[in-house]
Protein backbone atom coordinates (compact mmCIF):
# COMPACT_ATOMS: atom_id res chain seq x y z
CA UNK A 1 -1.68 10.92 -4.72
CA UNK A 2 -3.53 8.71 -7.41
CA UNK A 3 -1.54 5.44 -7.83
CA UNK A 4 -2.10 3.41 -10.84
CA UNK A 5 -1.88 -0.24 -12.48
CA UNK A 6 0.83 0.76 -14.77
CA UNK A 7 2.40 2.75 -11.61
CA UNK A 8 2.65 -0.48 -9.58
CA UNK A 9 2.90 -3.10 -12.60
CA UNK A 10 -0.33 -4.46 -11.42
CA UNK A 11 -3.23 -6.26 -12.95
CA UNK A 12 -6.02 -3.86 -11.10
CA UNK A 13 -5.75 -1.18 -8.31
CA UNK A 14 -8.50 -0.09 -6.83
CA UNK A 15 -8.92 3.39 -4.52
CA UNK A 16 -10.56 4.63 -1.50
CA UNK A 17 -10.56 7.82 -0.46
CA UNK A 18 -10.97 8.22 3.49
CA UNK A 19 -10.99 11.32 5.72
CA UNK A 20 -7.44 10.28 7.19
CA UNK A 21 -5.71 8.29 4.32
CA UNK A 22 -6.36 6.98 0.96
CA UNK A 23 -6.44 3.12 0.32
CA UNK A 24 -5.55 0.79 -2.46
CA UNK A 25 -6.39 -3.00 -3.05
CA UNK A 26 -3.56 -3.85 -5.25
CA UNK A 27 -4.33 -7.38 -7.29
CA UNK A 28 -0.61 -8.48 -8.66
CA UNK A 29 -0.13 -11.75 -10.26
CA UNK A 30 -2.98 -13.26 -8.35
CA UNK A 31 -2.11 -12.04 -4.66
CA UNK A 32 -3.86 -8.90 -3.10
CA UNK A 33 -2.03 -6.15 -1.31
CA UNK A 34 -3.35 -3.19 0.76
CA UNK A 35 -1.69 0.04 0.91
CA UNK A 36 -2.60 2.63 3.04
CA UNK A 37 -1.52 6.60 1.76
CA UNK A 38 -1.38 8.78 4.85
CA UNK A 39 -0.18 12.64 4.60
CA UNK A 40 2.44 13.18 7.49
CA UNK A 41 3.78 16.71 9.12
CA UNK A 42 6.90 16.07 7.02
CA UNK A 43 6.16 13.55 5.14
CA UNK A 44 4.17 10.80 3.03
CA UNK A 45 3.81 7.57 4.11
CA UNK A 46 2.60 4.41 3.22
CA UNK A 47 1.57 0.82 5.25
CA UNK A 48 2.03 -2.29 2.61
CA UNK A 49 0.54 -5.04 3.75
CA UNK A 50 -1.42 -8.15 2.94
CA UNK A 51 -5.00 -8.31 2.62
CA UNK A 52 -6.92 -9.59 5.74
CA UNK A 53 -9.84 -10.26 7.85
CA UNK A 54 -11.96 -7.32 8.60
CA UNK A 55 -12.84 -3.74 8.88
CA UNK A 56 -10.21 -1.95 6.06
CA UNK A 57 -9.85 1.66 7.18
CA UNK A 58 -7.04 3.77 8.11
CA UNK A 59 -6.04 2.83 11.70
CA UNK A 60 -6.62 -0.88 10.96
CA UNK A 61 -4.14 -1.07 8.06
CA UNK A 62 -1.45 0.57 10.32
CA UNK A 63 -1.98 -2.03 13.34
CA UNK A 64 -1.91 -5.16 11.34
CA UNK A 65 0.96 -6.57 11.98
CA UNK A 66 2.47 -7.77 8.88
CA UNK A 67 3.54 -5.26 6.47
CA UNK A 68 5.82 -2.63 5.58
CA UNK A 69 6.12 1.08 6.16
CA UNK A 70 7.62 2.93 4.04
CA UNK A 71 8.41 6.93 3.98
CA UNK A 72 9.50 9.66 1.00
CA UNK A 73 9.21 13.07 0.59
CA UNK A 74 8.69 12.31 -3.13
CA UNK A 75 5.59 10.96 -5.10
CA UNK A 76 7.84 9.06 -7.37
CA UNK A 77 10.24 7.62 -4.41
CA UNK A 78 7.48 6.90 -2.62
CA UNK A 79 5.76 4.71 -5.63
CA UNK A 80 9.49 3.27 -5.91
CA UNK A 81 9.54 1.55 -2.62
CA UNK A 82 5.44 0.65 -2.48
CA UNK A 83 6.77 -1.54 -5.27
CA UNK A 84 9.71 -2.86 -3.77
CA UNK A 85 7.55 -3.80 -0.80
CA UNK A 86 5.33 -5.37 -2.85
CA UNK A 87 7.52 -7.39 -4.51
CA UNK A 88 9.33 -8.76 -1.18
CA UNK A 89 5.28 -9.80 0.93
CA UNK A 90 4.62 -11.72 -1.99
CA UNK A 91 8.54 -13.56 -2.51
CA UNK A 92 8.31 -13.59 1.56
CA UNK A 93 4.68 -13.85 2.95
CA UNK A 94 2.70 -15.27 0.36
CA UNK A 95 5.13 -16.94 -1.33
């Protein structure tokens, strides 16, 4: 999966491709977002969360605690509700 600025409405994505997920620093409106892409047995799922301090990597962005999971069997569903949970950290976390 290959998500993209005009995908998310975003000013710049940027993408890492790991062994056990793919991750995106999403820059919208002047607040950064991670999402982590992670290939399930039925599944793809996603971890949105704000940026923070430290090591980025797959297990790291699942164990923050702030954030959102979110779960689709479709690409385009899937893209849906990254956006939606982008939209809500930044009315709700970063305000």
């Amino acid at each position: 999966m290959l998500l993209t600025n005009e995908m998310l409405n975003a000013n710049k994505v940027i993408r890492y491709k790991k062994d056990n997920c793919e991750i995106y620093i999403v820059e919208k409106d002047g607040k950064s977002f991670l999402v982590g892409i992670y290939n399930g047995e039925h599944s793809t799922y996603a971890k949105v969360t704000i940026t923070f301090t430290g090591n980025w990597n797959c297990e790291n962005i699942l164990y923050v605690p702030f954030g959102y999971f979110v779960f689709s069997k479709d690409e385009k569903e899937l893209v849906d509700k990254i956006k939606k949970k982008i939209e809500e950290l930044s009315k709700n976390v970063l305000g």
